[in-house]
N, C-alpha and C. Protein backbone atom coordinates (compact mmCIF):
# COMPACT_ATOMS: atom_id res chain seq x y z
N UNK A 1 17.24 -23.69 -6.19
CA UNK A 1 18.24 -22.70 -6.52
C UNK A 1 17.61 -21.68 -7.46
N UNK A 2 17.62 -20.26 -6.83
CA UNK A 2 16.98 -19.55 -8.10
C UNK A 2 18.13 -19.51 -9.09
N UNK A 3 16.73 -19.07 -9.96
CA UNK A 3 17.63 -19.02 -11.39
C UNK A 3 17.81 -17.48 -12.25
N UNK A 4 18.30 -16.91 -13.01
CA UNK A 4 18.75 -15.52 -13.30
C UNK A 4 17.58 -15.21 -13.78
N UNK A 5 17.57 -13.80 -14.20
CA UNK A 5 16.34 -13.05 -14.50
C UNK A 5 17.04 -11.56 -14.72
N UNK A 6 15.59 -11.25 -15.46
CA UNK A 6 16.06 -9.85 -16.48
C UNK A 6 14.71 -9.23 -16.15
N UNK A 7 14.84 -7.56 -15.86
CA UNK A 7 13.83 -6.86 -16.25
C UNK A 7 13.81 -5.73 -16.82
N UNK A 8 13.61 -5.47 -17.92
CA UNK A 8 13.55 -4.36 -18.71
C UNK A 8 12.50 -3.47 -18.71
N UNK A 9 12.80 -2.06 -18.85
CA UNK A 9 11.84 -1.09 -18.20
C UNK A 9 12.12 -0.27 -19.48
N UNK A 10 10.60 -0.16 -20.12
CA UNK A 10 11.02 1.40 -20.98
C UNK A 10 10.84 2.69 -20.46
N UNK A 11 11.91 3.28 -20.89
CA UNK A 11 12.30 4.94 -20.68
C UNK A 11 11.14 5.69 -21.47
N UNK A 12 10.28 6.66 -21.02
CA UNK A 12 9.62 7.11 -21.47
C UNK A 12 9.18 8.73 -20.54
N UNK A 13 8.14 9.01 -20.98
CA UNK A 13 7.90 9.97 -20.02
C UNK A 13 7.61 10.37 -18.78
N UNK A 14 7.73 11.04 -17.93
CA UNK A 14 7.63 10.51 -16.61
C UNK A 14 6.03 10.99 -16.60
N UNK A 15 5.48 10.21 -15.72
CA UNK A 15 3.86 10.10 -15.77
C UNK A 15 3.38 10.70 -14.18
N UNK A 16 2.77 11.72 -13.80
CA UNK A 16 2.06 11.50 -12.15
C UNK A 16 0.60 11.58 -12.59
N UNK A 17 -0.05 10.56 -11.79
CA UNK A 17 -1.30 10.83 -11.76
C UNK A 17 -2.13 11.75 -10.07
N UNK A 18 -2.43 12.82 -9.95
CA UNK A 18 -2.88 12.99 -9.61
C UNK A 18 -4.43 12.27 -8.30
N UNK A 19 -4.59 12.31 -7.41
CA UNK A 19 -5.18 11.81 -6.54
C UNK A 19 -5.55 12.33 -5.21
N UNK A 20 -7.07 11.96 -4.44
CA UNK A 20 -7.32 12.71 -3.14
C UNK A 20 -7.50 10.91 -2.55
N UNK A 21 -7.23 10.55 -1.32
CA UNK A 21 -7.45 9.57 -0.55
C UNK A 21 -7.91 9.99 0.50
N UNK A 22 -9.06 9.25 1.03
CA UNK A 22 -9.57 9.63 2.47
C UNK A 22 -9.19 8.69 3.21
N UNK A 23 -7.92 8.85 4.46
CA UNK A 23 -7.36 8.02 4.84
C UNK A 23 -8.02 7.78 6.67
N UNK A 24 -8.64 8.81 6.63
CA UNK A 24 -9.22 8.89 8.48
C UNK A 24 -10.47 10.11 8.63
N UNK A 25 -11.38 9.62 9.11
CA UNK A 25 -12.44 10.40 9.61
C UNK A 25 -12.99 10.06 10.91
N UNK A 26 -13.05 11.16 11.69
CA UNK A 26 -13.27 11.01 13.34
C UNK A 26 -14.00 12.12 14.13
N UNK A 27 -14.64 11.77 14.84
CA UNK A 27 -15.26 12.89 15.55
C UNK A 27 -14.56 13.07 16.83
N UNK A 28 -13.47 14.81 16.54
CA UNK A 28 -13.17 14.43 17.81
C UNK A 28 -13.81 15.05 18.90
N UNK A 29 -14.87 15.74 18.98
CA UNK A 29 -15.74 16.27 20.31
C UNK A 29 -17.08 16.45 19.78
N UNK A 30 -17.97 16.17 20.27
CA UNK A 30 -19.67 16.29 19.77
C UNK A 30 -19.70 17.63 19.02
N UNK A 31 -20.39 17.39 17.89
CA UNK A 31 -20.90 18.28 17.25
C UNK A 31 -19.76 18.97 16.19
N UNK A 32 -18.35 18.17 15.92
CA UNK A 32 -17.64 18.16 15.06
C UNK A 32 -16.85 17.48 14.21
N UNK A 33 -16.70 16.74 12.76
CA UNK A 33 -16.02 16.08 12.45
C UNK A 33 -14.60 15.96 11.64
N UNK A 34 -13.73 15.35 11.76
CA UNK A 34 -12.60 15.64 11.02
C UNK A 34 -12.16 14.75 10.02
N UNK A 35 -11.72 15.25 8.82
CA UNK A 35 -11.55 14.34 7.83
C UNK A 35 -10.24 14.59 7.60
N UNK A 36 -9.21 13.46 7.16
CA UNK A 36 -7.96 13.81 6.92
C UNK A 36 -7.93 12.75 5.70
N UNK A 37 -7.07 13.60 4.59
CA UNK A 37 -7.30 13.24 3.35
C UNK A 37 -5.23 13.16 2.87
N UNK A 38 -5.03 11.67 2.23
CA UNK A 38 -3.62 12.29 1.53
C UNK A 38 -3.95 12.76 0.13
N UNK A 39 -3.18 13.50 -0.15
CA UNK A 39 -3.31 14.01 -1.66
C UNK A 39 -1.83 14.16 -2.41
N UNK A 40 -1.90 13.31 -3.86
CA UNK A 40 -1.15 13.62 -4.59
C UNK A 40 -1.29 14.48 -5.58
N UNK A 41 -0.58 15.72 -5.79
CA UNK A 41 -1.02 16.65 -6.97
C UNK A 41 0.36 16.44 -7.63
N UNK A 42 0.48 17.39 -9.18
CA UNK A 42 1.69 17.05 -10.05
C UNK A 42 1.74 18.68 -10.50
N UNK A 43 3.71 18.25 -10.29
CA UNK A 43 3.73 20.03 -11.03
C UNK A 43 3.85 19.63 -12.72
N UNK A 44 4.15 20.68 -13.51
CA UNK A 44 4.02 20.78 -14.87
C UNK A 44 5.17 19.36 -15.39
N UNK A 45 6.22 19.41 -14.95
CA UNK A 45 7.10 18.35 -15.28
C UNK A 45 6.67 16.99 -14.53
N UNK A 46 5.88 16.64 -14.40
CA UNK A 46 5.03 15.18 -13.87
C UNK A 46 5.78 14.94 -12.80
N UNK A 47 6.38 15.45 -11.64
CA UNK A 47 6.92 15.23 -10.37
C UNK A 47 5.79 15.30 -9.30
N UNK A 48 5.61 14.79 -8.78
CA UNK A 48 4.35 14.57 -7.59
C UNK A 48 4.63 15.60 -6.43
N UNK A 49 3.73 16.30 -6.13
CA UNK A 49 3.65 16.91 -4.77
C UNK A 49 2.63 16.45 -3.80
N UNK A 50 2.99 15.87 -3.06
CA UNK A 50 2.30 15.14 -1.72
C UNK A 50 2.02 16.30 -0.35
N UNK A 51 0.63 15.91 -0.17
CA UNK A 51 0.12 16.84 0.82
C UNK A 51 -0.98 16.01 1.43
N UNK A 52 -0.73 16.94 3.25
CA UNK A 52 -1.74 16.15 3.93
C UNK A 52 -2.84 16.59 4.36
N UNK A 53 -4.09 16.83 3.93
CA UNK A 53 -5.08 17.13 3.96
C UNK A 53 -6.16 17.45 4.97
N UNK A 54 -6.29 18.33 6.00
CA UNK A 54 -7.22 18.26 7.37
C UNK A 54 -8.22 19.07 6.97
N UNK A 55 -9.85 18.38 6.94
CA UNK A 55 -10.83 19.10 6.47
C UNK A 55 -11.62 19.25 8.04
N UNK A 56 -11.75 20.38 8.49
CA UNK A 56 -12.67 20.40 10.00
C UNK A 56 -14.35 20.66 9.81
N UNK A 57 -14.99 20.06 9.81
CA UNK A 57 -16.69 20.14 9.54
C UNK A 57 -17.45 20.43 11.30
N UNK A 58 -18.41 21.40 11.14
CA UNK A 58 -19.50 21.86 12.12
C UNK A 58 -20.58 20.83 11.68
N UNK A 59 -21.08 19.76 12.85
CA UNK A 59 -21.93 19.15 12.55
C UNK A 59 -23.32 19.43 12.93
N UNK A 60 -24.38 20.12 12.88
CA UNK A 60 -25.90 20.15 13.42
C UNK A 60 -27.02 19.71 12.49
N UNK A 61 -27.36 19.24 13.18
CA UNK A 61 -28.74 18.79 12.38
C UNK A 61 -28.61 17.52 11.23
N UNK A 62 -27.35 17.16 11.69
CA UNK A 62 -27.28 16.03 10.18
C UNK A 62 -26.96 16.77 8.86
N UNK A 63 -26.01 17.94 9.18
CA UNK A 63 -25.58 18.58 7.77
C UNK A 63 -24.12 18.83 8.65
N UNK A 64 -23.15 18.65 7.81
CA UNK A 64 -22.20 19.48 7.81
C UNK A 64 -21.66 20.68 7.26
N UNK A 65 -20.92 21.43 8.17
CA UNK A 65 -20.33 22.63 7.15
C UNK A 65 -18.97 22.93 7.42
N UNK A 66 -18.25 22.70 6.32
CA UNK A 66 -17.11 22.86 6.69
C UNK A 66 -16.67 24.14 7.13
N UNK A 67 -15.47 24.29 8.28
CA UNK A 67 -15.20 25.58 8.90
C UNK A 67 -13.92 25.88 8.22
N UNK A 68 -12.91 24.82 8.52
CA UNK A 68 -11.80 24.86 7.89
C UNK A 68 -10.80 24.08 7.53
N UNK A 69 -10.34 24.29 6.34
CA UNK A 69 -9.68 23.49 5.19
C UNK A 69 -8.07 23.96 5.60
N UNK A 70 -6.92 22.74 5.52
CA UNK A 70 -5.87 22.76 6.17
C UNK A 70 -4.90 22.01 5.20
N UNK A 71 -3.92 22.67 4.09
CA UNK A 71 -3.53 21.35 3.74
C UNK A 71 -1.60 21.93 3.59
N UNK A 72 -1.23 20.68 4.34
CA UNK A 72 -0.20 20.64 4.68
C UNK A 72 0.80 19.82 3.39
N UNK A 73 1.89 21.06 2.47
CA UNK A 73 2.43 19.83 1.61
C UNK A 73 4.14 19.46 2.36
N UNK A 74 3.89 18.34 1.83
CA UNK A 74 5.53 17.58 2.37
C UNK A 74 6.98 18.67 1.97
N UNK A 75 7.54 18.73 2.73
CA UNK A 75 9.16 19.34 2.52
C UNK A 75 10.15 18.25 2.10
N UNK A 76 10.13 17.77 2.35
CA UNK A 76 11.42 16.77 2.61
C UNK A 76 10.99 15.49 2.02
N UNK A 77 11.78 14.18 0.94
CA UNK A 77 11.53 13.39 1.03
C UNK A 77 11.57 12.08 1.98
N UNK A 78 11.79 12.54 3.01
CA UNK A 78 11.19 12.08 4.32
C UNK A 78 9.64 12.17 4.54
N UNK A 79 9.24 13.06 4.56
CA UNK A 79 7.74 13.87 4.90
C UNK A 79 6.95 12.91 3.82
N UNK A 80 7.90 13.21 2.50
CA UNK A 80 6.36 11.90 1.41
C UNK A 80 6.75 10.94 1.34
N UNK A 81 7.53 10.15 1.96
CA UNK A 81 7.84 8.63 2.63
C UNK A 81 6.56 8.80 3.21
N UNK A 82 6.34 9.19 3.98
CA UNK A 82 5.44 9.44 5.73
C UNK A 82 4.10 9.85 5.10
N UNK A 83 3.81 10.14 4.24
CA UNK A 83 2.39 10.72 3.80
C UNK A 83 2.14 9.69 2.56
N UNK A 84 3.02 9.24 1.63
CA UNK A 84 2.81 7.89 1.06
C UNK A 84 2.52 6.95 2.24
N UNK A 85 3.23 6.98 3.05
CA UNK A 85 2.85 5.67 3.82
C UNK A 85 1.56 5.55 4.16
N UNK A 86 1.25 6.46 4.69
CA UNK A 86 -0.53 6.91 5.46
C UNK A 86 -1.20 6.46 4.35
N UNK A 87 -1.13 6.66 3.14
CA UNK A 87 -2.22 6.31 2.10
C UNK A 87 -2.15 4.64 1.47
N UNK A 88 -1.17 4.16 2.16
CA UNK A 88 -1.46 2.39 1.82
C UNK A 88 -1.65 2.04 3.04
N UNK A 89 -0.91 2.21 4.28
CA UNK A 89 -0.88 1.47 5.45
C UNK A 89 -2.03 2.61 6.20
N UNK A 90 -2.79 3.21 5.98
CA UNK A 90 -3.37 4.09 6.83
C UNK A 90 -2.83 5.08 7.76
N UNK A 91 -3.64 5.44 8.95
CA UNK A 91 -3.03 6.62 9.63
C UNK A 91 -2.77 5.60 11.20
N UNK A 92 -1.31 5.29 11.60
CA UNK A 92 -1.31 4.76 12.86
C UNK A 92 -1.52 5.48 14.31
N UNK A 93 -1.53 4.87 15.18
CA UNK A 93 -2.35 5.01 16.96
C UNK A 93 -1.58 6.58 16.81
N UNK A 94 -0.28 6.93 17.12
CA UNK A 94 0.75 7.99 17.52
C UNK A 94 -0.04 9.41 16.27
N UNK A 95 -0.22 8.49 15.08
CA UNK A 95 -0.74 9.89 14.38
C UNK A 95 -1.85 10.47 14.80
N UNK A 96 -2.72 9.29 15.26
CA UNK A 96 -4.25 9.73 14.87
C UNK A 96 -3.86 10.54 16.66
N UNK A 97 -3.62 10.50 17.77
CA UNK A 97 -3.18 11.15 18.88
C UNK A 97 -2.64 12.04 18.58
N UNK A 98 -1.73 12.52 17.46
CA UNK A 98 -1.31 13.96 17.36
C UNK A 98 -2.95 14.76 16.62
N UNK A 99 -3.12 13.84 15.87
CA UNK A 99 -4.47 14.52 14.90
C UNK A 99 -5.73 15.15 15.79
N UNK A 100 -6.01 14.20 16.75
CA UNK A 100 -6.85 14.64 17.89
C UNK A 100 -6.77 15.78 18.66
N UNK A 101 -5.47 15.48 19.08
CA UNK A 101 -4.59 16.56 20.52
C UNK A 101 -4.46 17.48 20.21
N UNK A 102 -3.74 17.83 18.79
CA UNK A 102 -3.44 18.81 18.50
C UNK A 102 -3.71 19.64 17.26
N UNK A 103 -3.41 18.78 16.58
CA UNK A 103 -4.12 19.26 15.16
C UNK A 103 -5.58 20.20 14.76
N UNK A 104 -6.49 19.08 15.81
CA UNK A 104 -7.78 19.42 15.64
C UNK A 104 -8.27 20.70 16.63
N UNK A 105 -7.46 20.93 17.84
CA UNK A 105 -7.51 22.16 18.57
C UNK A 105 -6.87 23.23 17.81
N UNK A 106 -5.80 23.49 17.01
CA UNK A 106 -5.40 23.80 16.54
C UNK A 106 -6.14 24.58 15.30
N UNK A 107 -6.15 23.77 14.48
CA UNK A 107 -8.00 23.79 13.93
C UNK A 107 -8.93 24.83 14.11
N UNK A 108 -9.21 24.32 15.12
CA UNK A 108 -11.10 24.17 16.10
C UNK A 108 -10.04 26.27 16.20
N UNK A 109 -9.14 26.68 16.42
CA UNK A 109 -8.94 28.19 16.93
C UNK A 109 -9.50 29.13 15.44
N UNK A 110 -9.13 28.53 14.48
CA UNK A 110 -9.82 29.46 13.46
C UNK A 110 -10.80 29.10 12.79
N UNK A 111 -11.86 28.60 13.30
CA UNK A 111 -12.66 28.55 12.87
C UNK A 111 -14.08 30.10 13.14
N UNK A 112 -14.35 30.61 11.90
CA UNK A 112 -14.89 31.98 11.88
C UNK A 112 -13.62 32.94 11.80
N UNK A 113 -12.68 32.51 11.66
CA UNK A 113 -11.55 33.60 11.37
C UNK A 113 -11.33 33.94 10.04
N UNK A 114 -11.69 34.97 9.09
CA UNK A 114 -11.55 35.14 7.96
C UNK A 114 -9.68 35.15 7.32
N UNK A 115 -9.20 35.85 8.40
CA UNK A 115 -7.36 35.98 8.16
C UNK A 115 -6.42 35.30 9.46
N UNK A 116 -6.34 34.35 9.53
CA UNK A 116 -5.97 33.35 10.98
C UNK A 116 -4.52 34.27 10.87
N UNK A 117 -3.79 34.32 11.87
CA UNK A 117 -3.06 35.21 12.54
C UNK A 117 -1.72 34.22 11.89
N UNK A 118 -0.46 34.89 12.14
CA UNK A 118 0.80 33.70 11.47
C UNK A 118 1.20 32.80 12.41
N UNK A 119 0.91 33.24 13.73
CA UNK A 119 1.21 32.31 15.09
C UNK A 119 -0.20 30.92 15.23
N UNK A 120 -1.43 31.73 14.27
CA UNK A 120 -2.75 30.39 14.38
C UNK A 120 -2.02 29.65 13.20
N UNK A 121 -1.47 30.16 11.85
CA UNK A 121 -0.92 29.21 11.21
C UNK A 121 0.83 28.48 11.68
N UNK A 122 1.32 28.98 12.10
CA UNK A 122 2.34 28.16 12.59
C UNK A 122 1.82 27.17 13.34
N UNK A 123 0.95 27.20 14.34
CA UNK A 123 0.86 26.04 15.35
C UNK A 123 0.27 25.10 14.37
N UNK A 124 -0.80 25.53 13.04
CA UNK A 124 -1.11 24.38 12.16
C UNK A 124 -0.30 23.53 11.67
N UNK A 125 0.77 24.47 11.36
CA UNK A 125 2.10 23.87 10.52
C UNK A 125 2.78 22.64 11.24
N UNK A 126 2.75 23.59 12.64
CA UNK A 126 3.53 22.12 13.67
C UNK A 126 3.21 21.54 13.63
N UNK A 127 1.73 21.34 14.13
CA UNK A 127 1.16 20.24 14.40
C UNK A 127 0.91 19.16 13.43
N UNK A 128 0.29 20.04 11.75
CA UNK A 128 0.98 18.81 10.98
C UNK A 128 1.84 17.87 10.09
N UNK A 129 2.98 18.89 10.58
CA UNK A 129 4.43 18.37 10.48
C UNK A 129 4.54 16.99 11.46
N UNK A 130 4.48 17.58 12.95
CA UNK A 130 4.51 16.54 13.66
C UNK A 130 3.87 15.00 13.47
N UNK A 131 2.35 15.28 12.83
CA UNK A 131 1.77 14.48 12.83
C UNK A 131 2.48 13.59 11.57
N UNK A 132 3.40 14.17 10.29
CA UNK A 132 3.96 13.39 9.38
C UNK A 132 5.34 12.93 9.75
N UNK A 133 5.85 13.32 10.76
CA UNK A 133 6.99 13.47 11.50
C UNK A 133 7.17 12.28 12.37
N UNK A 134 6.14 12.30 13.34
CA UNK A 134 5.87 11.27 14.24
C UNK A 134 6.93 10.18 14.51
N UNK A 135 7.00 9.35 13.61
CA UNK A 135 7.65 8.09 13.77
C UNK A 135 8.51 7.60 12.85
N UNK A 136 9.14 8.96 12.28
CA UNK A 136 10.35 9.05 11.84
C UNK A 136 12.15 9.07 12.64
């Protein structure tokens, strides 16, 4: 039979620590790699802003260079349910298939584009919405 119990919590300041996680790295076509990173940043009042991170790298010669940097922050506390999740439980089958399919074509269009067009950033947006979206 359990028995009663108490837990007391002190009230204090609210604390975020800041953080980058590398939750998936993949090559998705020769001669390119993709890194997808969660990240927790904090605004001034220690509230966490969660974002999902797509780094696209040109691979030759055994150097990389990155082309382009993608980072998607959460709207909804739905979205950092879904982007917390990725950073304990990893990135599952349905994500890493949006990350591939779409994300990374998506991607792969501005790369050498100094000002990507609002229609090259919308399809980024979708795609990685969708990808935090997924299996909600």
């Amino acid at each position: 039979m359990p028995g009663s119990s108490i837990s007391v919590v002190p009230i204090g300041n609210k604390v975020c620590k800041p953080f980058l996680l590398e939750v998936m790295v993949f090559s998705p076509e020769a001669g390119y790699k993709f890194k997808v990173i969660v990240e927790r940043s904090c605004t001034p009042v220690a509230d966490p802003i969660w974002k999902l991170v797509f780094d696209l790298y040109k691979v030759a010669e055994d150097q990389e260079v990155q082309v382009v940097h993608v980072s998607f922050t959460t709207g909804t506390p739905v979205e950092q349910r879904a982007v917390q999740r990725m950073a304990s439980e990893g990135v599952t089958r349905a994500q890493a298939n949006i990350l591939i399919d779409e994300v990374h074509p998506a991607a792969k269009t501005i790369e050498g584009v100094n000002a990507p067009t609002q229609a090259q950033k919308q399809r980024l947006h979708d795609a990685a919405s969708k990808v935090v979206n997924v299996e909600i």
